[in-house]
Each structure stands twice: as structure tokens, then as C-alpha cells.
PDB file of N, CA and C in Angstrom:
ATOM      1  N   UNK A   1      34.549  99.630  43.858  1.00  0.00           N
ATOM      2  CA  UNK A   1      35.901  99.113  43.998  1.00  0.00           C
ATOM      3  C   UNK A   1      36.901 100.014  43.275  1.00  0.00           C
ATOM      4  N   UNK A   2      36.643 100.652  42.033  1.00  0.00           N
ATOM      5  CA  UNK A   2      38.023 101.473  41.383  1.00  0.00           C
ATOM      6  C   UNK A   2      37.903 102.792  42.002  1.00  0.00           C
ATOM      7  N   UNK A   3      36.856 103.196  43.160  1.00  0.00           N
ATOM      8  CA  UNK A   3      37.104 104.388  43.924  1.00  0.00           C
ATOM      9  C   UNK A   3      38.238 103.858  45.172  1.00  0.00           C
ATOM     10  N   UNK A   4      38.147 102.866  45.628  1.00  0.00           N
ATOM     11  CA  UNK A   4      38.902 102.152  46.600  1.00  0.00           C
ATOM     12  C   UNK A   4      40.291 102.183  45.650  1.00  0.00           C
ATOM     13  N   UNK A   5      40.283 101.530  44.842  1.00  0.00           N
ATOM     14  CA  UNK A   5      41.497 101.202  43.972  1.00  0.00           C
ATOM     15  C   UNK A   5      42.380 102.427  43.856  1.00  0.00           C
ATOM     16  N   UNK A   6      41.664 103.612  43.387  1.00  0.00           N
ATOM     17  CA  UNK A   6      42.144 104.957  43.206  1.00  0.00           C
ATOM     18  C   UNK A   6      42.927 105.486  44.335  1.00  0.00           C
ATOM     19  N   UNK A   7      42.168 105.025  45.295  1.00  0.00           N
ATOM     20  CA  UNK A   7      42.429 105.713  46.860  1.00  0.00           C
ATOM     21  C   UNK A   7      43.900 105.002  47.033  1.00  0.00           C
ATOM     22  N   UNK A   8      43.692 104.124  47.031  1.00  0.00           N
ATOM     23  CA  UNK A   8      44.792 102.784  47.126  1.00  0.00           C
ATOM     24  C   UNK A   8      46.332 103.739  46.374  1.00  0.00           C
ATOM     25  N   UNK A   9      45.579 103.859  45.333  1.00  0.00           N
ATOM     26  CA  UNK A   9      46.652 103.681  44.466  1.00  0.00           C
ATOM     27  C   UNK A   9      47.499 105.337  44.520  1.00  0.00           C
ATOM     28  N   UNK A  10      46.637 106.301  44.681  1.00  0.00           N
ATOM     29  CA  UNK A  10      47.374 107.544  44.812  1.00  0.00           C
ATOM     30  C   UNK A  10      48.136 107.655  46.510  1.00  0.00           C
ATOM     31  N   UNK A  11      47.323 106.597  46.888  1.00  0.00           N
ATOM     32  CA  UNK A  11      48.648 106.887  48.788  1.00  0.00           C
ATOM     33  C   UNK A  11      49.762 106.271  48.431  1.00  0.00           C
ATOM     34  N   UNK A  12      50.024 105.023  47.809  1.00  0.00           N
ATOM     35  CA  UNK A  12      50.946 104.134  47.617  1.00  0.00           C
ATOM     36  C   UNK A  12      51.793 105.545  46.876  1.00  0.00           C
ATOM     37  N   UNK A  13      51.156 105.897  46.081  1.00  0.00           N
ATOM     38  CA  UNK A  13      52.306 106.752  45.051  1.00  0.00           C
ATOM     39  C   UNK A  13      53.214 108.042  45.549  1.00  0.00           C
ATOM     40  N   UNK A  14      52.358 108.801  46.343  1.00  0.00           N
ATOM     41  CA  UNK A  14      52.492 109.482  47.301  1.00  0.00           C
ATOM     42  C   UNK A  14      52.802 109.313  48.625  1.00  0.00           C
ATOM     43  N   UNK A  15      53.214 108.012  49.185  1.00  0.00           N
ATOM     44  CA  UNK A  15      54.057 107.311  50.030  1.00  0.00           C
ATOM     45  C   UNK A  15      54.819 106.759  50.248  1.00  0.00           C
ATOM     46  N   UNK A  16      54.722 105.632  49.083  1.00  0.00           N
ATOM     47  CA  UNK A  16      55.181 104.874  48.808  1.00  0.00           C
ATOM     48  C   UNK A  16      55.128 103.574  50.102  1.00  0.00           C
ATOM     49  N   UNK A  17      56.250 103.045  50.820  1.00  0.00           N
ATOM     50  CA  UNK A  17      55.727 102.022  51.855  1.00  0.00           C
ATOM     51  C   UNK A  17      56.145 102.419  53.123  1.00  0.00           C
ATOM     52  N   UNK A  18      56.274 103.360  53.299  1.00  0.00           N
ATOM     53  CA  UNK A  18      56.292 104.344  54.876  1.00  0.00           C
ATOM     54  C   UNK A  18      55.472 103.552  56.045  1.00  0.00           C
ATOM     55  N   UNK A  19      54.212 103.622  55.705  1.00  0.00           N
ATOM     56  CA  UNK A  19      53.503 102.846  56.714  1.00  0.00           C
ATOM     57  C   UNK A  19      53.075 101.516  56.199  1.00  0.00           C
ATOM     58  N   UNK A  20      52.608 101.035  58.199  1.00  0.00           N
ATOM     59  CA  UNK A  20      52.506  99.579  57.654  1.00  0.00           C
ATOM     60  C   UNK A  20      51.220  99.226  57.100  1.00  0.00           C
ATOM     61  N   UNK A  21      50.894  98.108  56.775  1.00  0.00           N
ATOM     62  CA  UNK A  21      49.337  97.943  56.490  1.00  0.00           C
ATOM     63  C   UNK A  21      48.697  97.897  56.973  1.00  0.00           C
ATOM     64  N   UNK A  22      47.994  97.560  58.320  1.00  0.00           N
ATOM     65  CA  UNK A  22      47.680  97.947  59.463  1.00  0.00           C
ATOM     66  C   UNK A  22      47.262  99.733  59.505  1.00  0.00           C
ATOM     67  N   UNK A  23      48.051 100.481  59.195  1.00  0.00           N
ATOM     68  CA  UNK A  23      48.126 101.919  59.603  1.00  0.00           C
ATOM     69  C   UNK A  23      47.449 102.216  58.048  1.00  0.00           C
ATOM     70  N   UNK A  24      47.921 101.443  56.778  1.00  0.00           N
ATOM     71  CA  UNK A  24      47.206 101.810  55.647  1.00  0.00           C
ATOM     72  C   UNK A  24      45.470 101.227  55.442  1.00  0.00           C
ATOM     73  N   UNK A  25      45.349 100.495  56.147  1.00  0.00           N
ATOM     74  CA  UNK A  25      43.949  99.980  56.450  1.00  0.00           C
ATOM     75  C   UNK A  25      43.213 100.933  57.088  1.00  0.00           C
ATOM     76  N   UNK A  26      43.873 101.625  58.436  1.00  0.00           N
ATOM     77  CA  UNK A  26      43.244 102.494  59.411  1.00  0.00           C
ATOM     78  C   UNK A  26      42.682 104.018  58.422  1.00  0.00           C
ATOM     79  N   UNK A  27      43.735 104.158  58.154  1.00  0.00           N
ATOM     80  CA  UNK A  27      43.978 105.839  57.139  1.00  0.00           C
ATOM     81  C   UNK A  27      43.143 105.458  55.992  1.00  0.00           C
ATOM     82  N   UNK A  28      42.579 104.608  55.230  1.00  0.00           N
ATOM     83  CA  UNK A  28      42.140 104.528  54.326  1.00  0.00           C
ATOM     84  C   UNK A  28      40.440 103.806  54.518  1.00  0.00           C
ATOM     85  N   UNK A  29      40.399 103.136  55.602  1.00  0.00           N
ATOM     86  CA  UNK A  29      38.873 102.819  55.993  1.00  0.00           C
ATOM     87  C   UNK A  29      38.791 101.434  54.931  1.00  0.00           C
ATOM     88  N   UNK A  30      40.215 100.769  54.727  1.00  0.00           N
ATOM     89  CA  UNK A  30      39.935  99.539  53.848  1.00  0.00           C
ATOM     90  C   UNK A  30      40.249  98.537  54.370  1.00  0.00           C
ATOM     91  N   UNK A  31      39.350  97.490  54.625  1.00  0.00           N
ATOM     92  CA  UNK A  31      39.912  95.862  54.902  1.00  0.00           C
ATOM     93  C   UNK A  31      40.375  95.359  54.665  1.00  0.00           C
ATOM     94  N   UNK A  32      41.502  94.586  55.381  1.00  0.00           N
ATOM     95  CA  UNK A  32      42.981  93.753  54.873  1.00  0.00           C
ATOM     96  C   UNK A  32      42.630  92.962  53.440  1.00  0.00           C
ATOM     97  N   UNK A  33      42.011  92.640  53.580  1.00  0.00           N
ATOM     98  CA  UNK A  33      41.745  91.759  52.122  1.00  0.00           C
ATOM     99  C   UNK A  33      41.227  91.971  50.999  1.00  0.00           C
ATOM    100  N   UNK A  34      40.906  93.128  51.442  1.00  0.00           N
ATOM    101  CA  UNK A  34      40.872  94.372  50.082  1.00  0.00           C
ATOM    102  C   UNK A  34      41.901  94.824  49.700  1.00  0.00           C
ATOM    103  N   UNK A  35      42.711  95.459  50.326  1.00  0.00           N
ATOM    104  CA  UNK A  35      43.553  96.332  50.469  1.00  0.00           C
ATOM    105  C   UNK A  35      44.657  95.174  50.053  1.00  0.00           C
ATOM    106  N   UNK A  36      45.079  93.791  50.328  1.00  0.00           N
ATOM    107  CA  UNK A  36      46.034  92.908  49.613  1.00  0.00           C
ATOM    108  C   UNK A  36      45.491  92.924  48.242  1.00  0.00           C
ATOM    109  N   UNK A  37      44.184  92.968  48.437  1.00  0.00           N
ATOM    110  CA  UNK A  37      44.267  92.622  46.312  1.00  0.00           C
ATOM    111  C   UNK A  37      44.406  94.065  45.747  1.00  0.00           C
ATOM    112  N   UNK A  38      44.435  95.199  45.974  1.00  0.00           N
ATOM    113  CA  UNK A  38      44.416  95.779  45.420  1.00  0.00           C
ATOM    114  C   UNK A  38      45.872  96.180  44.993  1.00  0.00           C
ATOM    115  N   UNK A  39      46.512  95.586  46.551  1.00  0.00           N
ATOM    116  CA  UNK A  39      47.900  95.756  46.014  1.00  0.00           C
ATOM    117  C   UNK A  39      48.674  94.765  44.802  1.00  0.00           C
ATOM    118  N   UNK A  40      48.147  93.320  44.854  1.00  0.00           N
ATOM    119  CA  UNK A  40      47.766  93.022  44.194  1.00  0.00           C
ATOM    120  C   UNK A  40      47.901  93.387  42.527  1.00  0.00           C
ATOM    121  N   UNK A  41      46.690  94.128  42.149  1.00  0.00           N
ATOM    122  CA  UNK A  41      46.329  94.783  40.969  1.00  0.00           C
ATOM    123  C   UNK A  41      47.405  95.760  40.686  1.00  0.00           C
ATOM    124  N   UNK A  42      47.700  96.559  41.741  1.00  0.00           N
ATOM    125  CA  UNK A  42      48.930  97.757  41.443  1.00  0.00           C
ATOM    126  C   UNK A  42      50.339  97.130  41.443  1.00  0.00           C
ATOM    127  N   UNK A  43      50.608  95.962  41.326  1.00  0.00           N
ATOM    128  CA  UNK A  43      51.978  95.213  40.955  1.00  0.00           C
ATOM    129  C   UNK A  43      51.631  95.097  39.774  1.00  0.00           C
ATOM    130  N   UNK A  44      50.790  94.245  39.012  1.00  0.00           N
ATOM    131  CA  UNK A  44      50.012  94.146  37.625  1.00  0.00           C
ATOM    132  C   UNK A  44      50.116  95.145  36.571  1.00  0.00           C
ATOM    133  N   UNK A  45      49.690  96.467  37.506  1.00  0.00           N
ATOM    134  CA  UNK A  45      49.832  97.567  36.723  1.00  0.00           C
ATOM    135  C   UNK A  45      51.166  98.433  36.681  1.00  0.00           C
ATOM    136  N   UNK A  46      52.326  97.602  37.111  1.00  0.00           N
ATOM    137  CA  UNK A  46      53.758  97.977  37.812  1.00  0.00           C
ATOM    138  C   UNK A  46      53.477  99.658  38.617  1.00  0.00           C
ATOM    139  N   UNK A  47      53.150  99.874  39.318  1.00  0.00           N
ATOM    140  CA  UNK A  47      53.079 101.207  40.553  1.00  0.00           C
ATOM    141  C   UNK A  47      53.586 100.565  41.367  1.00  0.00           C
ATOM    142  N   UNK A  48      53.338  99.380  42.100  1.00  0.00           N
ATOM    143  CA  UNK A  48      54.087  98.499  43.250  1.00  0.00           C
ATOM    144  C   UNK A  48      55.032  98.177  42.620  1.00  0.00           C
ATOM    145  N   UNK A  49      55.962  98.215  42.710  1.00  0.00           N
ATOM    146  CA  UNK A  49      57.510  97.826  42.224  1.00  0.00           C
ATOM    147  C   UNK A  49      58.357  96.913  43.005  1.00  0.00           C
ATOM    148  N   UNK A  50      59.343  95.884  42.673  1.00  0.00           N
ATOM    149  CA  UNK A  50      60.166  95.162  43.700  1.00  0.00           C
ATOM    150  C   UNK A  50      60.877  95.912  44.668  1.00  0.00           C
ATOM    151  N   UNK A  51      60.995  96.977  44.381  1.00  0.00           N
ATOM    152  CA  UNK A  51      61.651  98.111  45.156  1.00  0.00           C
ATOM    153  C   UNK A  51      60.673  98.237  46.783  1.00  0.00           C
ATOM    154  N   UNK A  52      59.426  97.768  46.373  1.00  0.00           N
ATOM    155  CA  UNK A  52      58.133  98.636  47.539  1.00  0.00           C
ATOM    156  C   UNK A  52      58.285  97.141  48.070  1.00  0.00           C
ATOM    157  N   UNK A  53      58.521  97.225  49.713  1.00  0.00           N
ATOM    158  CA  UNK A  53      58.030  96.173  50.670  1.00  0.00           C
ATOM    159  C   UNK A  53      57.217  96.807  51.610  1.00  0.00           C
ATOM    160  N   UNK A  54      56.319  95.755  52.306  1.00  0.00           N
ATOM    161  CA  UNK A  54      55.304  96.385  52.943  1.00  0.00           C
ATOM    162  C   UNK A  54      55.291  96.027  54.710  1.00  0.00           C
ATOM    163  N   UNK A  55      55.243  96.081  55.632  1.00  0.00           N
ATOM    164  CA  UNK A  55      54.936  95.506  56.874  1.00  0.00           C
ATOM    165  C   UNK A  55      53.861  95.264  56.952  1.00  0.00           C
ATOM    166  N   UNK A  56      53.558  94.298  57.990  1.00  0.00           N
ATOM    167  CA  UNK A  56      51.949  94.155  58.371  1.00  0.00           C
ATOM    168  C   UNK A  56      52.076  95.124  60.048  1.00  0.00           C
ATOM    169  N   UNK A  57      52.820  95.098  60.518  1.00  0.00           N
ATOM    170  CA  UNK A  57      52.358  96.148  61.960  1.00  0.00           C
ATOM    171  C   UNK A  57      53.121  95.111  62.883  1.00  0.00           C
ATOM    172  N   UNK A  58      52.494  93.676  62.463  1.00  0.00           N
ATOM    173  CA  UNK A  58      53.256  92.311  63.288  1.00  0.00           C
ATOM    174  C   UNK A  58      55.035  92.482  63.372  1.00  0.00           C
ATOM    175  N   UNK A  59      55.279  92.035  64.653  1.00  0.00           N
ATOM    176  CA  UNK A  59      56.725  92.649  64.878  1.00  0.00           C
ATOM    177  C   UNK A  59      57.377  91.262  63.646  1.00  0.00           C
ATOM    178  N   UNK A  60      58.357  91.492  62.918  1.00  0.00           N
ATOM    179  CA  UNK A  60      59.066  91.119  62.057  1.00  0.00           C
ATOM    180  C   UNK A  60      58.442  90.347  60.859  1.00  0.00           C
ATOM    181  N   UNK A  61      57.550  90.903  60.662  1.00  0.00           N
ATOM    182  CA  UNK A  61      56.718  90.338  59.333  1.00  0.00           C
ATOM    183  C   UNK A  61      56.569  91.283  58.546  1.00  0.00           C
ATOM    184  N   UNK A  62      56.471  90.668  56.871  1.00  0.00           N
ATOM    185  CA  UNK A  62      56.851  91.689  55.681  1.00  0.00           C
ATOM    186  C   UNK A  62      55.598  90.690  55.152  1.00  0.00           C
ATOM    187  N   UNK A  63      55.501  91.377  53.525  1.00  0.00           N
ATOM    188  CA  UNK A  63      54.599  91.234  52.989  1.00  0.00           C
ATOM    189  C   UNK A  63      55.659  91.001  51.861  1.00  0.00           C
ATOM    190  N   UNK A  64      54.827  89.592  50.999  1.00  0.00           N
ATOM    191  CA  UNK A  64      55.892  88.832  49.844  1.00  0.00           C
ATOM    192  C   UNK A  64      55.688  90.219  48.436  1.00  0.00           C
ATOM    193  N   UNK A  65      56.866  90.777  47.939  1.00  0.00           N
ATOM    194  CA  UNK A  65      56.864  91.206  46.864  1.00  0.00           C
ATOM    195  C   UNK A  65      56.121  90.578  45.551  1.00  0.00           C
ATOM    196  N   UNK A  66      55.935  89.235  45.654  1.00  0.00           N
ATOM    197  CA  UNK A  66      55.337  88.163  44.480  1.00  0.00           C
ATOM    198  C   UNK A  66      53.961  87.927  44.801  1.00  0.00           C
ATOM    199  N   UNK A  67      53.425  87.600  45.859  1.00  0.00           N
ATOM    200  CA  UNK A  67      52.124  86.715  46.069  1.00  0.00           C
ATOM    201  C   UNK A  67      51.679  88.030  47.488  1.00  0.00           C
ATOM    202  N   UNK A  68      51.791  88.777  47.672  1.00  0.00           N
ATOM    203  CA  UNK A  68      51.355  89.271  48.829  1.00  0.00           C
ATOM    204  C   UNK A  68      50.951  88.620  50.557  1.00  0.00           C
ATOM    205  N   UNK A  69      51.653  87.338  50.373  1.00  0.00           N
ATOM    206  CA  UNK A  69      51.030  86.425  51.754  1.00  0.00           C
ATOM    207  C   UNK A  69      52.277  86.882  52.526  1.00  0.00           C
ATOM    208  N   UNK A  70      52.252  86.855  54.355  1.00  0.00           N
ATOM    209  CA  UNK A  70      52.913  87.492  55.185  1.00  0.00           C
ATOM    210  C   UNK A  70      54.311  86.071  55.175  1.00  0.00           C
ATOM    211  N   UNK A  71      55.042  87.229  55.684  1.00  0.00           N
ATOM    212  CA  UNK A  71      56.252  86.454  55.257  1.00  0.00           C
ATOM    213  C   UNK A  71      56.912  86.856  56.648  1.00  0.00           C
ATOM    214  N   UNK A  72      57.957  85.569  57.111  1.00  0.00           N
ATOM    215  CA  UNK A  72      58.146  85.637  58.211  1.00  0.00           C
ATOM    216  C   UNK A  72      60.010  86.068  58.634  1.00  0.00           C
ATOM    217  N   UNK A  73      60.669  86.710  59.485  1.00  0.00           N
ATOM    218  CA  UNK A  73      61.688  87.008  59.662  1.00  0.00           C
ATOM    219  C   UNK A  73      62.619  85.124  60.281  1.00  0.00           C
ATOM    220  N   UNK A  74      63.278  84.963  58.991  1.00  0.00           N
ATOM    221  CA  UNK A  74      63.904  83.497  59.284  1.00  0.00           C
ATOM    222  C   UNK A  74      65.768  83.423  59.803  1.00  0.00           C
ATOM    223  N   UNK A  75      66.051  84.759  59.532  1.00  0.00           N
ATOM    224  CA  UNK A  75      67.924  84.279  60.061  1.00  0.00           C
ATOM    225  C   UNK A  75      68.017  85.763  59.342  1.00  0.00           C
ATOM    226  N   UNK A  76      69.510  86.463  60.379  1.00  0.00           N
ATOM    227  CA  UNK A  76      70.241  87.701  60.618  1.00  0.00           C
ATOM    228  C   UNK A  76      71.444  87.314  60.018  1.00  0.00           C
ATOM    229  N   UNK A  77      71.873  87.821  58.858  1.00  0.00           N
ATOM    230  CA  UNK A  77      73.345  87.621  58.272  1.00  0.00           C
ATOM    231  C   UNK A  77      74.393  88.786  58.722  1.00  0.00           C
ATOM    232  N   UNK A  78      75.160  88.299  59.008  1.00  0.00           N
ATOM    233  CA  UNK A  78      76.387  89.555  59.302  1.00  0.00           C
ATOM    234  C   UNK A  78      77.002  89.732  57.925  1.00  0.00           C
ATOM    235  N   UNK A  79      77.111  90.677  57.302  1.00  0.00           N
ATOM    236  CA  UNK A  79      77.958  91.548  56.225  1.00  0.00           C
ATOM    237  C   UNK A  79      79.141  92.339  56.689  1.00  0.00           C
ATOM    238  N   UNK A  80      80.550  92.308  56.274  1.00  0.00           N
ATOM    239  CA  UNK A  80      81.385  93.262  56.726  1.00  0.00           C
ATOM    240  C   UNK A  80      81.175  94.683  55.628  1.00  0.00           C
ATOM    241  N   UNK A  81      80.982  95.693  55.526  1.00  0.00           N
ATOM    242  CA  UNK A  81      81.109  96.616  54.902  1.00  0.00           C
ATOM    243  C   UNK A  81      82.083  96.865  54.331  1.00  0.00           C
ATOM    244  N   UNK A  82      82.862  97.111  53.019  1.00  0.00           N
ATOM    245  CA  UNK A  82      83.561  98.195  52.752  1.00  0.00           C
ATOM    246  C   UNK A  82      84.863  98.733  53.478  1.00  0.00           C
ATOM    247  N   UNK A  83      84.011  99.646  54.481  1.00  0.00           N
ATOM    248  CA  UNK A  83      84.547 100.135  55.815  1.00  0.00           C
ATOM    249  C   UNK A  83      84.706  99.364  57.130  1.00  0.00           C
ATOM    250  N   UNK A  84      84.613  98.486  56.843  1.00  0.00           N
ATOM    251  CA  UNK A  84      84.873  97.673  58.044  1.00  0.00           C
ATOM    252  C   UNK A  84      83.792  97.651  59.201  1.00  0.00           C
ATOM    253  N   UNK A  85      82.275  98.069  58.825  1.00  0.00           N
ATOM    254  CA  UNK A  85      81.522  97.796  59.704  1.00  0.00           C
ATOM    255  C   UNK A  85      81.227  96.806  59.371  1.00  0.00           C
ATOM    256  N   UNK A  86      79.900  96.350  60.537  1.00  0.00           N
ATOM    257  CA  UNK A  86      79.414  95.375  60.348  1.00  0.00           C
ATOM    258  C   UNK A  86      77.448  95.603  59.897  1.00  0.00           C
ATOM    259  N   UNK A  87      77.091  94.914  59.111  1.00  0.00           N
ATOM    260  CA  UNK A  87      76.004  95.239  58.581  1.00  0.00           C
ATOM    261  C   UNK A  87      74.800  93.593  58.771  1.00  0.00           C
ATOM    262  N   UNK A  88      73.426  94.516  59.589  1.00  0.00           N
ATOM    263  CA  UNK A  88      72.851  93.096  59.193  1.00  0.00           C
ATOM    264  C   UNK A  88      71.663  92.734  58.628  1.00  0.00           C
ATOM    265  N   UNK A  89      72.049  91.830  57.537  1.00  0.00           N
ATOM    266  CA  UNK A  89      70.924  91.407  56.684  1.00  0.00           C
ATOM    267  C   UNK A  89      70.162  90.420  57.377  1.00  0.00           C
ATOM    268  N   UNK A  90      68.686  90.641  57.110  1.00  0.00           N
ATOM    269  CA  UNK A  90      67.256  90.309  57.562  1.00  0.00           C
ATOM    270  C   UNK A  90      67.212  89.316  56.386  1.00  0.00           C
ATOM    271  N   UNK A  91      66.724  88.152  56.820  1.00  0.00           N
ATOM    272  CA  UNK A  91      66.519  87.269  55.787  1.00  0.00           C
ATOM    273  C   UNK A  91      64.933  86.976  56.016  1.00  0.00           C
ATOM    274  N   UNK A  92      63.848  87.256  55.009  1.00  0.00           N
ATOM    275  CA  UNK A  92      63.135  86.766  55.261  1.00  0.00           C
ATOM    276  C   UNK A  92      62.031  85.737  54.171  1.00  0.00           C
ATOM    277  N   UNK A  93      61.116  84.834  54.330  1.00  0.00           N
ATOM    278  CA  UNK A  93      60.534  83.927  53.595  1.00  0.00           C
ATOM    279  C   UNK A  93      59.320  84.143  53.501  1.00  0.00           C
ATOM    280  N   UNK A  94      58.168  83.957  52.955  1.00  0.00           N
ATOM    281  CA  UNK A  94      57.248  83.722  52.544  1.00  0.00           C
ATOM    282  C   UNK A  94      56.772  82.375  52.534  1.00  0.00           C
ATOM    283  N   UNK A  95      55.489  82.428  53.104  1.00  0.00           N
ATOM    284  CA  UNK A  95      54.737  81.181  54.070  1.00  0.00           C
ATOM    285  C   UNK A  95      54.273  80.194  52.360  1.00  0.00           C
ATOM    286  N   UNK A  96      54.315  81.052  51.684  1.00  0.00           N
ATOM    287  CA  UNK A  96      53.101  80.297  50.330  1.00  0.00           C
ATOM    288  C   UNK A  96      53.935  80.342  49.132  1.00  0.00           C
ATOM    289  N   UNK A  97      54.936  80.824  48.708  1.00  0.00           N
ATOM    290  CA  UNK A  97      55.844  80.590  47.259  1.00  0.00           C
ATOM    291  C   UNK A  97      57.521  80.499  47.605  1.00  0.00           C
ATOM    292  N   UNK A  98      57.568  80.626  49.529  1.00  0.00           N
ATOM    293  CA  UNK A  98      58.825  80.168  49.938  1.00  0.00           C
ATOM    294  C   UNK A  98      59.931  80.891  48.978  1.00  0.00           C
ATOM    295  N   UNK A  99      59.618  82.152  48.590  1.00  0.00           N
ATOM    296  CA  UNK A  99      60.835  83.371  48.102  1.00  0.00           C
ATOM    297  C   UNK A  99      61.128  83.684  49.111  1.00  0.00           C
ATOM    298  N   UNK A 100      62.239  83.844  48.860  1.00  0.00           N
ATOM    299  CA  UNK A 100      63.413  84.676  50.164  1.00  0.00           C
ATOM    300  C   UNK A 100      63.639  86.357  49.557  1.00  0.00           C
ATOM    301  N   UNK A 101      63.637  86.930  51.043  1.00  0.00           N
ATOM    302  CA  UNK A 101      63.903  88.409  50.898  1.00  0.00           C
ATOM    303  C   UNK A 101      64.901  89.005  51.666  1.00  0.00           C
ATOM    304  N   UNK A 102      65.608  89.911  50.922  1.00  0.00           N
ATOM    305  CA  UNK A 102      66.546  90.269  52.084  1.00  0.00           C
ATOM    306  C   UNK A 102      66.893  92.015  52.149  1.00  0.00           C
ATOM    307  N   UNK A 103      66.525  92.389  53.508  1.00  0.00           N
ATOM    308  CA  UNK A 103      66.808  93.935  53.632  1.00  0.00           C
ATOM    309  C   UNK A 103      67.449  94.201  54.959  1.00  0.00           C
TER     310      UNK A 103
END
């Protein structure tokens, strides 16, 4: 497991969250439920940061910054910019500690 962990942990660092998990499962030869705890462990050890969100591959699903359970796309906020655009925030939730995320 801390050869997995290692593996884990130098793509994340050297990627950071580019790809989804799905594609980090494929590239790495690790099973989803490995590969959640390990992420997991690398929040613990702060390398995963609130900064790092993850996809699962599933069209509008994220992965919870807190608990790692898939979190679902719930409501589109309109923002006016600054400049007078318009900007839109993704609101999304988490199935198991019901945190809200927004990018």
C-alpha cells in the first residue's frame, strides 16, 4: 500500500487535479476505492489542499473536498463581473456531509 500511496501521491503533486479519477485510476492501475482513501490520507497529510477538486469522469459530478463521497451539480448562479460580464457559478453538494461547493 505505501508503494500505491507514493504513486498516488507524486501524480497528484505533479498534476495536481487535471484529470479525472476515472483517468487517474486508468494511468495508475488503482481501484476507485483505493485510490479515494488514499486521497483521503494525502488531505491528512495536507498535499490535497481545498484548493484541489477532483471529477469522477460522470458528467457534472465532483468529488467532496471534506469526505471524498461524489457530489452532485445542484443550481447555476449568475454573477455580474466587475466588467459587466456575466459569470456562472456551479453550485455543487455532497450526497454524505451536504457541504456546498462552488466553482
Amino acid at each position: 500500500m505505501d508503494h500505491i500511496y507514493e504513486k498516488v501521491k507524486s501524480f497528484i503533486e505533479d498534476n495536481g487535479d487535471e484529470y479525472y479519477l476515472c483517468e487517474i485510476e486508468d494511468i495508475l492501475g488503482v481501484d476507485e476505492e483505493t485510490l479515494l482513501e488514499i486521497l483521503k490520507q494525502l488531505k491528512n497529510d495536507n498535499i490535497v489542499t481545498e484548493e484541489h477538486f477532483f471529477e469522477t469522469g460522470c458528467v457534472n459530478n465532483r468529488i467532496c473536498t471534506d469526505c471524498f463521497e461524489p457530489m452532485e451539480h445542484e443550481d447555476t448562479e449568475l454573477k455580474e463581473t466587475p466588467e459587466g460580464d456575466i459569470q456562472h457559478i456551479h453550485v455543487y453538494r455532497c450526497h454524505k456531509c451536504f457541504k456546498k461547493e462552488y466553482y
